[in-house]
ModelCIF file with pLDDT and N, C-alpha, C, O atoms, coordinates in Angstrom:
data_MODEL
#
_entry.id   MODEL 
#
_entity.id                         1 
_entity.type                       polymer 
_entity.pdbx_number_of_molecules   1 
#
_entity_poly.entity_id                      1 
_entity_poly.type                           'polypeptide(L)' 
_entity_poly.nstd_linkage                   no 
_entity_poly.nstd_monomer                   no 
_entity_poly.pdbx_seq_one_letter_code       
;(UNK)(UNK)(UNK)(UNK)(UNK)(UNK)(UNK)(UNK)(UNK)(UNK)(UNK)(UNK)(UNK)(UNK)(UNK)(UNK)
(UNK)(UNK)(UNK)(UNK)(UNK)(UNK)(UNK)(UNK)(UNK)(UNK)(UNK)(UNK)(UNK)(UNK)(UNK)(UNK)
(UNK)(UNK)(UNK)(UNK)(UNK)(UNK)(UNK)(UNK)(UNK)(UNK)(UNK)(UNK)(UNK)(UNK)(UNK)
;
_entity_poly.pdbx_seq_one_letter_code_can   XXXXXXXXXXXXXXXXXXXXXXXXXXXXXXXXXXXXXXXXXXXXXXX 
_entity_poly.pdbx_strand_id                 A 
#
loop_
_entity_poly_seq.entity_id 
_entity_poly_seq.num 
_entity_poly_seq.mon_id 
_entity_poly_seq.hetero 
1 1  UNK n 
1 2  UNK n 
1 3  UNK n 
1 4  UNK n 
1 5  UNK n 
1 6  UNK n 
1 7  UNK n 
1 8  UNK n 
1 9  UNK n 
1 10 UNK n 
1 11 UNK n 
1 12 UNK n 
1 13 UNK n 
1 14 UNK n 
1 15 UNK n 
1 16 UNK n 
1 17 UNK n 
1 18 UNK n 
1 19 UNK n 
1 20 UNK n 
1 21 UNK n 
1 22 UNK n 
1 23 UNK n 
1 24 UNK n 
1 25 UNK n 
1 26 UNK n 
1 27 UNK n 
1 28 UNK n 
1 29 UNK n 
1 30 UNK n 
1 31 UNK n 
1 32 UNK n 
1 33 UNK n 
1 34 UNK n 
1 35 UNK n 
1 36 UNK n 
1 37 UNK n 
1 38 UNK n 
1 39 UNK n 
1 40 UNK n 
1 41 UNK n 
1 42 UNK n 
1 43 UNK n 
1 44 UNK n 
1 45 UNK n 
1 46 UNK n 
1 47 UNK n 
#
_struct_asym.id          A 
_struct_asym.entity_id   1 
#
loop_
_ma_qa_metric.id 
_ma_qa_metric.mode 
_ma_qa_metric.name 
_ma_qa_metric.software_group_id 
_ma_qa_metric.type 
1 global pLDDT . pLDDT 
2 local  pLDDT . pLDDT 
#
_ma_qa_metric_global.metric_id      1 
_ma_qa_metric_global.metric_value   94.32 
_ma_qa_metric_global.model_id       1 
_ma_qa_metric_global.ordinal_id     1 
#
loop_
_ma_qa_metric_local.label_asym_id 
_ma_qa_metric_local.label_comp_id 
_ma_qa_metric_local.label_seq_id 
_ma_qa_metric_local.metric_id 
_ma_qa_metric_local.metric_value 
_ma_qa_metric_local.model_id 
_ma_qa_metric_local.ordinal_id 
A UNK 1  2 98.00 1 1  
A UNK 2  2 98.00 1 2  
A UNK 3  2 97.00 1 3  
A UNK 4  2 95.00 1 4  
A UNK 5  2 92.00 1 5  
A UNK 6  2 85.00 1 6  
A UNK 7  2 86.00 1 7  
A UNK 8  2 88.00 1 8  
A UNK 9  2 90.00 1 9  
A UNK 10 2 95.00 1 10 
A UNK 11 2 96.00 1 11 
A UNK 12 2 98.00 1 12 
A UNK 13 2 98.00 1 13 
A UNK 14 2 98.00 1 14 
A UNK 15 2 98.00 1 15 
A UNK 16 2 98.00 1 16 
A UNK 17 2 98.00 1 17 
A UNK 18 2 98.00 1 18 
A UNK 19 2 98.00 1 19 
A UNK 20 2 97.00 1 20 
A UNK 21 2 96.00 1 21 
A UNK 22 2 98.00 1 22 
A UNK 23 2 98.00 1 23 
A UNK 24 2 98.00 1 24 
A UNK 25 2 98.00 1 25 
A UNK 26 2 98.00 1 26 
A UNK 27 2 98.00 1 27 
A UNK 28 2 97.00 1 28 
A UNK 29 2 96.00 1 29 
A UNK 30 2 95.00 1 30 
A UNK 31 2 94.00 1 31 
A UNK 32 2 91.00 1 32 
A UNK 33 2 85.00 1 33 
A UNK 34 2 85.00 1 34 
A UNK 35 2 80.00 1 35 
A UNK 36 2 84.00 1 36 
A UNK 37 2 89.00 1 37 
A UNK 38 2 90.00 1 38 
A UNK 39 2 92.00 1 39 
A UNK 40 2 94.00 1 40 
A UNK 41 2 95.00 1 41 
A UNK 42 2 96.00 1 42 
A UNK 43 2 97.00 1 43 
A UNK 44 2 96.00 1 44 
A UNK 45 2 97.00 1 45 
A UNK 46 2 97.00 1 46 
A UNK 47 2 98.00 1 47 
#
loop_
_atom_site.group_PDB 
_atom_site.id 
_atom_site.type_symbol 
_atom_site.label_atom_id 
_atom_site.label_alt_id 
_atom_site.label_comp_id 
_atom_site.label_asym_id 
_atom_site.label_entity_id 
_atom_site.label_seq_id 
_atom_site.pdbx_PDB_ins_code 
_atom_site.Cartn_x 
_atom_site.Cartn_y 
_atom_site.Cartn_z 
_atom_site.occupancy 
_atom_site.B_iso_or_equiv 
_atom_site.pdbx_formal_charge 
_atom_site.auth_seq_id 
_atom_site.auth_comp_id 
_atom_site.auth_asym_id 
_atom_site.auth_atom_id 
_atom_site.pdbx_PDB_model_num 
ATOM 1   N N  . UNK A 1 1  ? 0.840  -1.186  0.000   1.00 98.00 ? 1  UNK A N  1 
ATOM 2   C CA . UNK A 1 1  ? 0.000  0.000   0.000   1.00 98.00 ? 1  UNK A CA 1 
ATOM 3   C C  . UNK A 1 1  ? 0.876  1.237   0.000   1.00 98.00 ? 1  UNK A C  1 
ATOM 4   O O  . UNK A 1 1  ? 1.560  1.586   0.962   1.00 98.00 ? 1  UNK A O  1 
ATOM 5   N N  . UNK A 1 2  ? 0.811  1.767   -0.969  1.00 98.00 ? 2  UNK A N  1 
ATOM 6   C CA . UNK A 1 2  ? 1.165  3.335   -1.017  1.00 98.00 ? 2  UNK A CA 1 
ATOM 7   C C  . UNK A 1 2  ? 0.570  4.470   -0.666  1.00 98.00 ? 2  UNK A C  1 
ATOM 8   O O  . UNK A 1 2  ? -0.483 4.715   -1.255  1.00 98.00 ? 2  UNK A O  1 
ATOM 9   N N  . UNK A 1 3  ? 1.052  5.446   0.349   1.00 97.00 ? 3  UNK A N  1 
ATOM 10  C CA . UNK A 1 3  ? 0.536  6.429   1.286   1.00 97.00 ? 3  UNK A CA 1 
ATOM 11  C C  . UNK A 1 3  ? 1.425  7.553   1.604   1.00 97.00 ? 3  UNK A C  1 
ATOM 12  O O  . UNK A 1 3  ? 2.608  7.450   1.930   1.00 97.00 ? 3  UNK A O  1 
ATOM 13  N N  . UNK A 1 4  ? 0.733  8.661   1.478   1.00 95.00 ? 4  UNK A N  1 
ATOM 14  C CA . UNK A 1 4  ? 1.134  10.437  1.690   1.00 95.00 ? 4  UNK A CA 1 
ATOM 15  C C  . UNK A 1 4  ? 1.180  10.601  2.878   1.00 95.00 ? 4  UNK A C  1 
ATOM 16  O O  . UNK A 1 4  ? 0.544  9.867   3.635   1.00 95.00 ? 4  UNK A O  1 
ATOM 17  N N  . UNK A 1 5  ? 1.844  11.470  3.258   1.00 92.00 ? 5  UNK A N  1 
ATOM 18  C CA . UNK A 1 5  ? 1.350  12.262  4.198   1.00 92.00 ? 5  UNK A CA 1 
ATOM 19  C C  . UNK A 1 5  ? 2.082  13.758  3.650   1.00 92.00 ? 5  UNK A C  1 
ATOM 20  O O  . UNK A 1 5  ? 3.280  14.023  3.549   1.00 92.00 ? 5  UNK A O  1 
ATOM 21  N N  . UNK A 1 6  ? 1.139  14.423  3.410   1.00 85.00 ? 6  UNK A N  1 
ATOM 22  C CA . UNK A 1 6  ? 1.506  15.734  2.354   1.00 85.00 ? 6  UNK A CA 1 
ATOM 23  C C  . UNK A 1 6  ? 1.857  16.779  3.641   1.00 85.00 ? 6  UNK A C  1 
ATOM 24  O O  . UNK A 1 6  ? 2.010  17.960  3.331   1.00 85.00 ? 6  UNK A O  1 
ATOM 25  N N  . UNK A 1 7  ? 1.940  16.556  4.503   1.00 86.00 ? 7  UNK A N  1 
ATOM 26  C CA . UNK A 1 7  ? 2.368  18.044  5.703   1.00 86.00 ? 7  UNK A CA 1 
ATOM 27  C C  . UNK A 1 7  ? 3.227  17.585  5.855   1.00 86.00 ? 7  UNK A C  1 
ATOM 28  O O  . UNK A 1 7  ? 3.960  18.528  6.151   1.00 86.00 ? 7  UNK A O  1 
ATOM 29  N N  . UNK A 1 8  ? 3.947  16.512  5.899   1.00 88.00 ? 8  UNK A N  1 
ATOM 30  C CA . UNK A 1 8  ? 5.904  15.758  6.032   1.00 88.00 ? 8  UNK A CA 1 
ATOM 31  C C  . UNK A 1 8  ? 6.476  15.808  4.702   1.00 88.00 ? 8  UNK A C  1 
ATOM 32  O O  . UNK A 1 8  ? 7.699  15.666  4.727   1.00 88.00 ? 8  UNK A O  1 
ATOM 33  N N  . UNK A 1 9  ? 5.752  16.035  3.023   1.00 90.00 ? 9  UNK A N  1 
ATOM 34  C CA . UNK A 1 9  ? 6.058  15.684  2.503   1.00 90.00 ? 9  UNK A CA 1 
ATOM 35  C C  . UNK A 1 9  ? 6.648  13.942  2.184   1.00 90.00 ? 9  UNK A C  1 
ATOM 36  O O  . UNK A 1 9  ? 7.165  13.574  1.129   1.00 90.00 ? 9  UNK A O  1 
ATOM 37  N N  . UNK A 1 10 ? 6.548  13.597  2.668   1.00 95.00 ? 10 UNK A N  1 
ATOM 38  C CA . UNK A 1 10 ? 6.802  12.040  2.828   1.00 95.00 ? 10 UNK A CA 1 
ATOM 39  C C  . UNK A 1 10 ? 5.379  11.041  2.208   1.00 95.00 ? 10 UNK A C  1 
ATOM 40  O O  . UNK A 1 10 ? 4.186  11.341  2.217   1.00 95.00 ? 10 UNK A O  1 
ATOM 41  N N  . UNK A 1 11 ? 5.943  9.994   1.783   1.00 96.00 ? 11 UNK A N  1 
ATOM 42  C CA . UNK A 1 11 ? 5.545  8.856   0.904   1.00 96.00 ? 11 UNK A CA 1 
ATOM 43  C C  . UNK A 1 11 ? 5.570  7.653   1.563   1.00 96.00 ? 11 UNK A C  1 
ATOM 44  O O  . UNK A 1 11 ? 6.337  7.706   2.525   1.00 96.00 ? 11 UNK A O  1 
ATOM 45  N N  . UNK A 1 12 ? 5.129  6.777   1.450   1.00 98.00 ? 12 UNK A N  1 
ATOM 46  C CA . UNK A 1 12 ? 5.341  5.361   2.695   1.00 98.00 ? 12 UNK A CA 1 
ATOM 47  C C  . UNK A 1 12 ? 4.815  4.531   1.751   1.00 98.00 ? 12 UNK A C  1 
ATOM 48  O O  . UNK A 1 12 ? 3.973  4.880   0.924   1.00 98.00 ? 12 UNK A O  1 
ATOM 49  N N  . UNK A 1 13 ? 5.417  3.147   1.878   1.00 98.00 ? 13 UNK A N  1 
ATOM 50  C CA . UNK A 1 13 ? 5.067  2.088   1.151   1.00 98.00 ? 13 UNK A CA 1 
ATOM 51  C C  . UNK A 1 13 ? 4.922  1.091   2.036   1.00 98.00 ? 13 UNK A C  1 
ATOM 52  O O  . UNK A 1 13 ? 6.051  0.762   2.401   1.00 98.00 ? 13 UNK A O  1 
ATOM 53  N N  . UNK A 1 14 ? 4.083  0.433   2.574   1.00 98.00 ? 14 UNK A N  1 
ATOM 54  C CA . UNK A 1 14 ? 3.381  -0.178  2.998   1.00 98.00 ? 14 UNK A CA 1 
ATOM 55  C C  . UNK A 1 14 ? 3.248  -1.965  3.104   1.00 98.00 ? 14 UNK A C  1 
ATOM 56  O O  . UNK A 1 14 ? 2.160  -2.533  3.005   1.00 98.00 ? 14 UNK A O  1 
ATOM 57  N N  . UNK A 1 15 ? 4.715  -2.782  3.345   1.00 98.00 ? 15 UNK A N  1 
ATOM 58  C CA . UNK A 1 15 ? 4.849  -3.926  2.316   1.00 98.00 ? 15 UNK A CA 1 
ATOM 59  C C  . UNK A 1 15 ? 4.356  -5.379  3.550   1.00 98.00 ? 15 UNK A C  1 
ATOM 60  O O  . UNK A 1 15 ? 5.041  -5.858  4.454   1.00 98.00 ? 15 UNK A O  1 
ATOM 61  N N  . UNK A 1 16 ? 3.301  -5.657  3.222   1.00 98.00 ? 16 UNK A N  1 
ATOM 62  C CA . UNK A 1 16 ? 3.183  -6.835  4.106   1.00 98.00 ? 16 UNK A CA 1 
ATOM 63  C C  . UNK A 1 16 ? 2.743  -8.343  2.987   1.00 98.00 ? 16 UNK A C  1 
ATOM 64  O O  . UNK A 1 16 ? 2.359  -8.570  1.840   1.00 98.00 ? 16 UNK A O  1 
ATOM 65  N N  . UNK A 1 17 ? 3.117  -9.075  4.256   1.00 98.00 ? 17 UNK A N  1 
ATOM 66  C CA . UNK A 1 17 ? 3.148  -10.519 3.078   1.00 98.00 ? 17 UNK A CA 1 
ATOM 67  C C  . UNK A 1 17 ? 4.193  -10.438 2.215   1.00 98.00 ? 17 UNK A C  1 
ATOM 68  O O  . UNK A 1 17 ? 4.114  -10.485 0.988   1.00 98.00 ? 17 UNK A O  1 
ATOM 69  N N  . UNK A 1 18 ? 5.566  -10.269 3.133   1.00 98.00 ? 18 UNK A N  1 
ATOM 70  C CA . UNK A 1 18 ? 6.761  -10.256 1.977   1.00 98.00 ? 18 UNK A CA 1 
ATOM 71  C C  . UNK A 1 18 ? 6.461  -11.373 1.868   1.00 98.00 ? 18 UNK A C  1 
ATOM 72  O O  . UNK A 1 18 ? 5.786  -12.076 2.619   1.00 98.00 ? 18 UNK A O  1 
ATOM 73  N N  . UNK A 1 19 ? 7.302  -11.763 0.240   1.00 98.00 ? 19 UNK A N  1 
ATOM 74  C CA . UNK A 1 19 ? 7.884  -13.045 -0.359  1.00 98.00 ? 19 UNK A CA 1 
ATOM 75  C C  . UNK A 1 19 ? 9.403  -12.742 -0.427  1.00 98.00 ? 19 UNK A C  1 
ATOM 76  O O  . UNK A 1 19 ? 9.802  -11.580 -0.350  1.00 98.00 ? 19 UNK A O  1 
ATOM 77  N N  . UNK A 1 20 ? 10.083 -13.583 -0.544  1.00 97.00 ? 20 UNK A N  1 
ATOM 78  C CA . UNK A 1 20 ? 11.568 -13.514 -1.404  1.00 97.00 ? 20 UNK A CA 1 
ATOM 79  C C  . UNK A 1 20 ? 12.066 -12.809 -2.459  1.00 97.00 ? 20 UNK A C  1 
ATOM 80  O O  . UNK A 1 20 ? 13.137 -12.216 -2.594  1.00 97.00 ? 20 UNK A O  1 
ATOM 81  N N  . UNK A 1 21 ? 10.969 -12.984 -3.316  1.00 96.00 ? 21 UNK A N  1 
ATOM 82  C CA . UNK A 1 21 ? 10.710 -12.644 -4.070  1.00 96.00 ? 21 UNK A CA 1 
ATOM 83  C C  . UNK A 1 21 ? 10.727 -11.184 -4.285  1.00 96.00 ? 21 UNK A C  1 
ATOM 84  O O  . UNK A 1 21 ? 10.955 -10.570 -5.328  1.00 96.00 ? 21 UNK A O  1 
ATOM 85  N N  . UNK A 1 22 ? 10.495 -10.819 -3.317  1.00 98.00 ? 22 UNK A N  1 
ATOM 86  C CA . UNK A 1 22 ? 10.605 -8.557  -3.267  1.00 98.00 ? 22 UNK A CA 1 
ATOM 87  C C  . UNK A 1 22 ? 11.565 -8.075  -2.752  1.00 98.00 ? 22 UNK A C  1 
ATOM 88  O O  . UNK A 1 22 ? 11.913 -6.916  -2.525  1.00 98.00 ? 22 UNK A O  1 
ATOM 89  N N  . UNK A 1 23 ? 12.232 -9.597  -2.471  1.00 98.00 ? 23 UNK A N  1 
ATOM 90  C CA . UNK A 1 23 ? 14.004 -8.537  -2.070  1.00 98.00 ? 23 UNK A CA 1 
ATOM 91  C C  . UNK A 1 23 ? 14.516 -7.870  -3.466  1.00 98.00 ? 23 UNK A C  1 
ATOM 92  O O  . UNK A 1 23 ? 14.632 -8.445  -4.549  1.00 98.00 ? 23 UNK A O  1 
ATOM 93  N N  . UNK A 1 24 ? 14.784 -6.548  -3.168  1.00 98.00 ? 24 UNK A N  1 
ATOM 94  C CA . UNK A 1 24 ? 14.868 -5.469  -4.017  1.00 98.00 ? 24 UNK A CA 1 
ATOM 95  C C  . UNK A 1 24 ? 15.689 -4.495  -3.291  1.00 98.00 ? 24 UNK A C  1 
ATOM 96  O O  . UNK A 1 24 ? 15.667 -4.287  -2.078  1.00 98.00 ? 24 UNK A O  1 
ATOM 97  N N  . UNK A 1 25 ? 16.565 -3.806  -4.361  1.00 98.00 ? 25 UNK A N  1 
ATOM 98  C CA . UNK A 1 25 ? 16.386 -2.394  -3.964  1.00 98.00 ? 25 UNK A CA 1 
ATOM 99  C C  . UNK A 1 25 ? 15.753 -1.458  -4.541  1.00 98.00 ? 25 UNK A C  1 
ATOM 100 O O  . UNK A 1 25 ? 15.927 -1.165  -5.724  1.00 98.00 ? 25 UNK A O  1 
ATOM 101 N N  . UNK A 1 26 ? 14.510 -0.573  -3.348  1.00 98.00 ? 26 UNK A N  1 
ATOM 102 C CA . UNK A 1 26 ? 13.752 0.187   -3.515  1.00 98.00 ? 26 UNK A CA 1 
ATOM 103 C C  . UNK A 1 26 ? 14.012 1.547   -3.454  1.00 98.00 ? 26 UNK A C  1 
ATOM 104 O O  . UNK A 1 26 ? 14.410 2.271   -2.542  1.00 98.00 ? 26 UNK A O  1 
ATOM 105 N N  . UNK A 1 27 ? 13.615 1.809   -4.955  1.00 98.00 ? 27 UNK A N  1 
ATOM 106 C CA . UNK A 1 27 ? 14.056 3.513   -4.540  1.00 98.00 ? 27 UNK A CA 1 
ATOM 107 C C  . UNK A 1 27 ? 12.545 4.398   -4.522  1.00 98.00 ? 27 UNK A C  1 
ATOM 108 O O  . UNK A 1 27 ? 11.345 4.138   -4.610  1.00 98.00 ? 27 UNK A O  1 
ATOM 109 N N  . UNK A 1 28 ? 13.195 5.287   -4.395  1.00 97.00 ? 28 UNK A N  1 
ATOM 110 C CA . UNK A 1 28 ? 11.366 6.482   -4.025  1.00 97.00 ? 28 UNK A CA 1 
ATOM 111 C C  . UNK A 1 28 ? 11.969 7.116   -5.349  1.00 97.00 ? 28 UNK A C  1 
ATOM 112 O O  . UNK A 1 28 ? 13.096 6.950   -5.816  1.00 97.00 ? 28 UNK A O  1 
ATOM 113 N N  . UNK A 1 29 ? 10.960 7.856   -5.812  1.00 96.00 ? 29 UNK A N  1 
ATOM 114 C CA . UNK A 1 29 ? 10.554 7.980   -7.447  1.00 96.00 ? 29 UNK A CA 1 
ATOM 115 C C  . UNK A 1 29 ? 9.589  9.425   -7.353  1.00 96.00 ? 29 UNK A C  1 
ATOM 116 O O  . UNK A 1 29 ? 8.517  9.505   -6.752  1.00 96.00 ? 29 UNK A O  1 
ATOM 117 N N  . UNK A 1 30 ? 10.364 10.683  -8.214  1.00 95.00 ? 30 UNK A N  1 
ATOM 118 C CA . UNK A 1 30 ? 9.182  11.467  -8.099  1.00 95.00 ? 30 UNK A CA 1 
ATOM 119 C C  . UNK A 1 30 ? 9.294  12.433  -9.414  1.00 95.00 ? 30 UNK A C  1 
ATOM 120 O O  . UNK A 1 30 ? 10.333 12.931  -9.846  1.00 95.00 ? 30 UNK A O  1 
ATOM 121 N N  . UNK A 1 31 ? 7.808  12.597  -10.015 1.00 94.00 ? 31 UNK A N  1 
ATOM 122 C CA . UNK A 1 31 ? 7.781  13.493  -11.058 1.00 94.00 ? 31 UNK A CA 1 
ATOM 123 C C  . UNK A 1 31 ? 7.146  14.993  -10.849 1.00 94.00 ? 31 UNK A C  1 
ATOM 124 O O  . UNK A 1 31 ? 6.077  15.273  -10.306 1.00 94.00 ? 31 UNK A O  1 
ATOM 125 N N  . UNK A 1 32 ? 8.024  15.797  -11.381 1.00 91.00 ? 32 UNK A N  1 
ATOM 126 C CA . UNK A 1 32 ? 7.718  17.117  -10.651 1.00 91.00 ? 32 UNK A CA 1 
ATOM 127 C C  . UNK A 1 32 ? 7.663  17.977  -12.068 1.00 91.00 ? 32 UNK A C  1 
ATOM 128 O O  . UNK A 1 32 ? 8.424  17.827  -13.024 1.00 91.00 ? 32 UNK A O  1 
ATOM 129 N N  . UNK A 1 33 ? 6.698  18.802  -11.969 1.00 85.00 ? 33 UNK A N  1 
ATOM 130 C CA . UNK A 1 33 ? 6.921  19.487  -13.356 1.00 85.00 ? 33 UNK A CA 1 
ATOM 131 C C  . UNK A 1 33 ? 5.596  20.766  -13.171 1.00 85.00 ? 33 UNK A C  1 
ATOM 132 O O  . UNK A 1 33 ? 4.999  21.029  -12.127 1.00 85.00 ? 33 UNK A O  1 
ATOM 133 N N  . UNK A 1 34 ? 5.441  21.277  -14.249 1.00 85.00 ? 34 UNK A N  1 
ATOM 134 C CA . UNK A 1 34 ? 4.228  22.297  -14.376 1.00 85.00 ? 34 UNK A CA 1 
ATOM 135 C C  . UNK A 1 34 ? 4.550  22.423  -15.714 1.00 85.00 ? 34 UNK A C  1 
ATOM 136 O O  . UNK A 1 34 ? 5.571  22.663  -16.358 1.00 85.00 ? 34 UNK A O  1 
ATOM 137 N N  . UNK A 1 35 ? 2.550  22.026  -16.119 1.00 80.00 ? 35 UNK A N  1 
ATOM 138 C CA . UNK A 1 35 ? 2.455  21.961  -17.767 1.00 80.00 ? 35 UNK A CA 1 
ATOM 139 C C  . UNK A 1 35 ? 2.882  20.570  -18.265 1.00 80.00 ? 35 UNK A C  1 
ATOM 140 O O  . UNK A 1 35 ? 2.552  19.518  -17.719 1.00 80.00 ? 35 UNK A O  1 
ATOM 141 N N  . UNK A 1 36 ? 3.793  20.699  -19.561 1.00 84.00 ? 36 UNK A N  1 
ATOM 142 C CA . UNK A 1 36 ? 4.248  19.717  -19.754 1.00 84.00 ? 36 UNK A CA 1 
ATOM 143 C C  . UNK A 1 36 ? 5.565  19.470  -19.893 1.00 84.00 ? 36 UNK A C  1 
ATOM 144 O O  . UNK A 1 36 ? 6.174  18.626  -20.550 1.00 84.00 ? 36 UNK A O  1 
ATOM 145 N N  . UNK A 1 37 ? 6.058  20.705  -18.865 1.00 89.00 ? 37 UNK A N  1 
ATOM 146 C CA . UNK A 1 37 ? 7.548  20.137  -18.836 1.00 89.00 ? 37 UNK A CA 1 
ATOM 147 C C  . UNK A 1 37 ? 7.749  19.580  -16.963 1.00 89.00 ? 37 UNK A C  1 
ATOM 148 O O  . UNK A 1 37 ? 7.462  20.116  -15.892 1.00 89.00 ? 37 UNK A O  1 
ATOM 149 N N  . UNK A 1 38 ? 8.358  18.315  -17.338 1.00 90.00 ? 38 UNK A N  1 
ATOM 150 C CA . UNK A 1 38 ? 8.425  17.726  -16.042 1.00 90.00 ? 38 UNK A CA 1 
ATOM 151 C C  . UNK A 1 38 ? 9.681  16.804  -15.977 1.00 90.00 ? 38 UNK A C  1 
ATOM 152 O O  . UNK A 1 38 ? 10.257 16.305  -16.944 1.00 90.00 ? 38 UNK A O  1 
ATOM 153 N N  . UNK A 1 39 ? 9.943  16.693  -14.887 1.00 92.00 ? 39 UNK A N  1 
ATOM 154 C CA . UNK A 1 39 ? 11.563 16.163  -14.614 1.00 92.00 ? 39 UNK A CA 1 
ATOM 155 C C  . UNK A 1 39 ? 11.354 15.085  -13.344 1.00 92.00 ? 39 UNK A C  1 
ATOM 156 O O  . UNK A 1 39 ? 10.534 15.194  -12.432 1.00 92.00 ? 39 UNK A O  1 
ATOM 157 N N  . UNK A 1 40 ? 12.104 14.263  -13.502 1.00 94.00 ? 40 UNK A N  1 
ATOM 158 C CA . UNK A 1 40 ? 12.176 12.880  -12.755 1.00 94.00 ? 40 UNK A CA 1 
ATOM 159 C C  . UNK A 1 40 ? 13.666 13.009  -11.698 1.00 94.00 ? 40 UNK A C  1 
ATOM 160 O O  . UNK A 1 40 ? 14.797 13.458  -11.883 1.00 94.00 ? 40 UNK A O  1 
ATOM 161 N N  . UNK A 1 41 ? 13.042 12.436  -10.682 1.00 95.00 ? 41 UNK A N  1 
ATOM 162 C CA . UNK A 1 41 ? 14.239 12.155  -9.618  1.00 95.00 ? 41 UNK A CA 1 
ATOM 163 C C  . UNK A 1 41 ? 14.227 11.338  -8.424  1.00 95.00 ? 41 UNK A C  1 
ATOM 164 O O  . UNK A 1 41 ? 13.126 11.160  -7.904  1.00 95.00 ? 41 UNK A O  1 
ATOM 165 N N  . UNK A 1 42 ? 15.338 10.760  -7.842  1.00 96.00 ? 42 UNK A N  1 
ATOM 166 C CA . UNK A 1 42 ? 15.099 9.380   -7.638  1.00 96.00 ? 42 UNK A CA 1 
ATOM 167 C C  . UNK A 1 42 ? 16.212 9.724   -6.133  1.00 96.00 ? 42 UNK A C  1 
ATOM 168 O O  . UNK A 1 42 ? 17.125 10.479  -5.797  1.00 96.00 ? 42 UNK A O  1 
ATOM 169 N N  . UNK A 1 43 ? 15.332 8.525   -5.565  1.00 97.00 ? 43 UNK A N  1 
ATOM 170 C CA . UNK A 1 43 ? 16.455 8.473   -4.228  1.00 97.00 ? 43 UNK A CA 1 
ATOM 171 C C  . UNK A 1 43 ? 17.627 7.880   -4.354  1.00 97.00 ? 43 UNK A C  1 
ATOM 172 O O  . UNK A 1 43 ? 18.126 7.761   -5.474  1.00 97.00 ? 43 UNK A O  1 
ATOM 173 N N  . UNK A 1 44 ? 18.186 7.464   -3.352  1.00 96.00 ? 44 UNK A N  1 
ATOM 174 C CA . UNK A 1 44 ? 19.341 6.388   -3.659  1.00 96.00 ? 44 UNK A CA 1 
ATOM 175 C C  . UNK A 1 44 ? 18.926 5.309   -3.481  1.00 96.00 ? 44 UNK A C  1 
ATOM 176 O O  . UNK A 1 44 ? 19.588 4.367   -3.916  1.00 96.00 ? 44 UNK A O  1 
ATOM 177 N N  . UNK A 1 45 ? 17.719 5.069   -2.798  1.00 97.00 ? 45 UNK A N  1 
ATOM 178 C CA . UNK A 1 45 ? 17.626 3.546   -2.939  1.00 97.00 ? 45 UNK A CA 1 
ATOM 179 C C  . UNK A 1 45 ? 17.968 2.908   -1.120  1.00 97.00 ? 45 UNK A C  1 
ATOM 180 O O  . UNK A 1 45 ? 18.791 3.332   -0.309  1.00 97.00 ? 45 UNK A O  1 
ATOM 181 N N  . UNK A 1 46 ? 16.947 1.755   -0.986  1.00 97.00 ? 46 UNK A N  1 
ATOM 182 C CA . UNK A 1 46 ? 17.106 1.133   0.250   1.00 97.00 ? 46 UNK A CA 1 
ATOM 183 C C  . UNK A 1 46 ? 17.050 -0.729  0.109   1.00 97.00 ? 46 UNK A C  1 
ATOM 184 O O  . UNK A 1 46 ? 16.434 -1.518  -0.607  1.00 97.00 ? 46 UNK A O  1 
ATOM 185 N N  . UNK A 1 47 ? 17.744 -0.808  0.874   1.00 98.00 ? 47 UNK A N  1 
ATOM 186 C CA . UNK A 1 47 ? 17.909 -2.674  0.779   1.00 98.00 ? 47 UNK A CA 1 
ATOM 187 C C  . UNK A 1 47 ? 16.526 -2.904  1.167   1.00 98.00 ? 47 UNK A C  1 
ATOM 188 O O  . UNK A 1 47 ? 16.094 -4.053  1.261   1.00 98.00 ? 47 UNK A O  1 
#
C-alpha cells in the first residue's frame, strides 16, 4: 500500500506478506513538473 502524508512531505510504502521474491532495492521515485515540462528524480535507494 502506497501512502502520503503531504504536511511531512513524505511517501510510505506499505509492504506486508513479503515473499523472497521482493528482495529489491527500492528507490522512491518522483515526477515534478508544471504543464508539460516535467523532470524525474530518484532516491538512492534502500535494501
Amino acid at each position: 500500500t502506497i501512502s502520503r502524508d503531504s504536511a511531512k512531505n513524505t511517501v510510505y510504502l506499505q509492504m506486508n506478506s513479503l515473499k523472497p521474491e521482493d528482495t529489491a532495492v527500492y528507490s522512491c521515485y518522483m515526477l515534478k513538473g508544471w504543464g508539460a515540462y516535467n523532470t524525474d528524480y530518484w532516491g538512492q535507494g534502500t535494501q
